[in-house]
Every structure is written in structure tokens, then in C-alpha cells.
Protein backbone atom coordinates (compact mmCIF):
# COMPACT_ATOMS: atom_id res chain seq x y z
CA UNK A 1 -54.38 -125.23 -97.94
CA UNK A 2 -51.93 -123.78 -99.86
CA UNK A 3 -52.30 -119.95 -101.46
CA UNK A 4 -52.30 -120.67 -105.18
CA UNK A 5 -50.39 -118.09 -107.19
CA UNK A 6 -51.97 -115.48 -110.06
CA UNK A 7 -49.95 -116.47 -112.84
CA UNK A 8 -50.28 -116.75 -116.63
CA UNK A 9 -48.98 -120.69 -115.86
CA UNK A 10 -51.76 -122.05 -113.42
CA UNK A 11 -54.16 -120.35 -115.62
CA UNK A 12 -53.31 -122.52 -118.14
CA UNK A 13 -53.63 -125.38 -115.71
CA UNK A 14 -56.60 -124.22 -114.58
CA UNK A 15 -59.91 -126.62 -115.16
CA UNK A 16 -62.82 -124.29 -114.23
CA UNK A 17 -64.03 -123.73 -117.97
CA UNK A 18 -64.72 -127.63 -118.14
CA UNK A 19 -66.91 -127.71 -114.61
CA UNK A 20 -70.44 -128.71 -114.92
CA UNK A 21 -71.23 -126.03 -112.66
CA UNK A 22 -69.77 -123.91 -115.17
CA UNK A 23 -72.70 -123.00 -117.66
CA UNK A 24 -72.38 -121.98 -120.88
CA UNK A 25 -73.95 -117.99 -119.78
CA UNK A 26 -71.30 -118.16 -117.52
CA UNK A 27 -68.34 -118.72 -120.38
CA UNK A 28 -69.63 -116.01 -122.68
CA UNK A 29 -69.43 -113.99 -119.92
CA UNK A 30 -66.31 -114.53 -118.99
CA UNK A 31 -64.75 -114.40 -121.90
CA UNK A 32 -63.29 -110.80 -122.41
CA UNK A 33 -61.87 -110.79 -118.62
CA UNK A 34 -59.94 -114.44 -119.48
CA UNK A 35 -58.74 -112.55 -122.52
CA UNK A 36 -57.58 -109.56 -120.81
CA UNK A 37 -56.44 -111.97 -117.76
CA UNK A 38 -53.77 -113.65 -120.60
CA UNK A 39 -52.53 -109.75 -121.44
CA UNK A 40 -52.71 -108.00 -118.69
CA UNK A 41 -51.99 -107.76 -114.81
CA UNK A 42 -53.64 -111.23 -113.08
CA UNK A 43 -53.80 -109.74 -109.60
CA UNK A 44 -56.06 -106.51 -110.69
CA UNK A 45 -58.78 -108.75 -112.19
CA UNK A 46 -61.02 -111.53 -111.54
CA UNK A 47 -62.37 -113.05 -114.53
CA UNK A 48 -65.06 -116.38 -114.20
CA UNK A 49 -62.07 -118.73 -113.58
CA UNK A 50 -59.19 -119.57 -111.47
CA UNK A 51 -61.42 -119.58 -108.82
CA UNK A 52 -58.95 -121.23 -106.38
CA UNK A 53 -56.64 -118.26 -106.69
CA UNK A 54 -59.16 -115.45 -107.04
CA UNK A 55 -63.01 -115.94 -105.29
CA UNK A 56 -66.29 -117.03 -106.16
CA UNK A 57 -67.82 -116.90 -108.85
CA UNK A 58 -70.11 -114.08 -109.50
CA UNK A 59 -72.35 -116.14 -111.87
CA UNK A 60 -72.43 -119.41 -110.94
CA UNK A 61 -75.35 -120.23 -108.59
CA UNK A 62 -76.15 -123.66 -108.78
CA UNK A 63 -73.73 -126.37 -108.26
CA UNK A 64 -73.77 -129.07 -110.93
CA UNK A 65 -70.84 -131.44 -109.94
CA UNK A 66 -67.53 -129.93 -109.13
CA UNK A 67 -63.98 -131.44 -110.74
CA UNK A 68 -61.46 -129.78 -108.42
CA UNK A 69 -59.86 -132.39 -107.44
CA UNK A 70 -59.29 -133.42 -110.49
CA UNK A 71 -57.42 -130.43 -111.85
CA UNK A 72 -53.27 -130.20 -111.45
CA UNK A 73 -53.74 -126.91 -109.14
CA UNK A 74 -55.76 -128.65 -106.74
CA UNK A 75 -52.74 -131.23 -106.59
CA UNK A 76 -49.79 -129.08 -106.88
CA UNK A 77 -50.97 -126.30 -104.25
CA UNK A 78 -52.27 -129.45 -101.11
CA UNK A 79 -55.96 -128.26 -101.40
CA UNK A 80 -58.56 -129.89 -99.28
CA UNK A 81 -62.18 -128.65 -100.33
CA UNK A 82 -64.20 -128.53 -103.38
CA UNK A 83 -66.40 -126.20 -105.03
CA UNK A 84 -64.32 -122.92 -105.20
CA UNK A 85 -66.93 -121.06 -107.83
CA UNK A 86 -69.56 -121.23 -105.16
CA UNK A 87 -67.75 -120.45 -101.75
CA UNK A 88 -65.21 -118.08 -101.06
CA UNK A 89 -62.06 -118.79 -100.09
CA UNK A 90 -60.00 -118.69 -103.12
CA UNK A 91 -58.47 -115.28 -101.65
């Protein structure tokens, strides 16, 4: 598995937002660290996405389907397992 890099680009590739697993608590949540994620430095702060580049999620807790495969990082950087938001490994 390939080390997928913290940059304003594969966050804009990045699926996470659209998982199942990804409830709607866990959006509003997240939304002031994506915001400050897009304007500020991406290696100081894990926000509720990228989770293939960062770590698990700290609110997800259930898993509800997972679509990383599906998403261009997953293809781009040779990963091989699913369900970053719930296991770590993203680091």
C-alpha cells in the first residue's frame, strides 16, 4: 500500500463525504476542520475525511457499506483494504 499524500489535490479527490458509513452527525461535524483543511496546513490537522491519508475516524462507529475502492485515491496510490474511517492505518 502506497502512503497517500496530504494535499489540497487528493482532497478534492477524496470520496469519504459520500460513504454510507459517513452519517450526516458526522458531516456537520466535520465541517469547520474540512474548511480550515482547504486554508490551512493539511499535515497539522485531521478533519472527518481523507481518511486514507490521515486515520480513523473519530466519529464514525458503525460501518454502513464502505466505497473505497471506488474512489480515484484508492486507485492512484495501489491500496488493498477497505474501510479506512473505522481502522487505522491511514498514517
Amino acid at each position: 500500500m502506497s502512503t497517500v499524500p496530504k494535499t489540497h489535490k487528493n482532497l478534492l479527490k477524496c470520496q469519504c463525504r459520500k460513504c454510507p458509513s459517513y452519517s450526516t452527525a458526522c458531516k456537520l461535524k466535520a465541517m469547520p476542520g474540512n474548511t480550515i483543511l482547504l486554508l490551512g496546513d493539511m499535515d497539522k490537522i485531521h478533519a472527518e475525511t481523507m481518511f486514507c491519508a490521515y486515520e480513523k475516524s473519530h466519529c464514525i462507529e458503525e460501518e454502513h457499506g464502505c466505497i473505497c475502492s471506488k474512489c480515484e485515491l484508492f486507485k492512484e496510490y495501489n491500496l488493498d483494504k477497505l474501510y479506512f474511517c473505522t481502522v487505522d492505518g491511514g498514517k
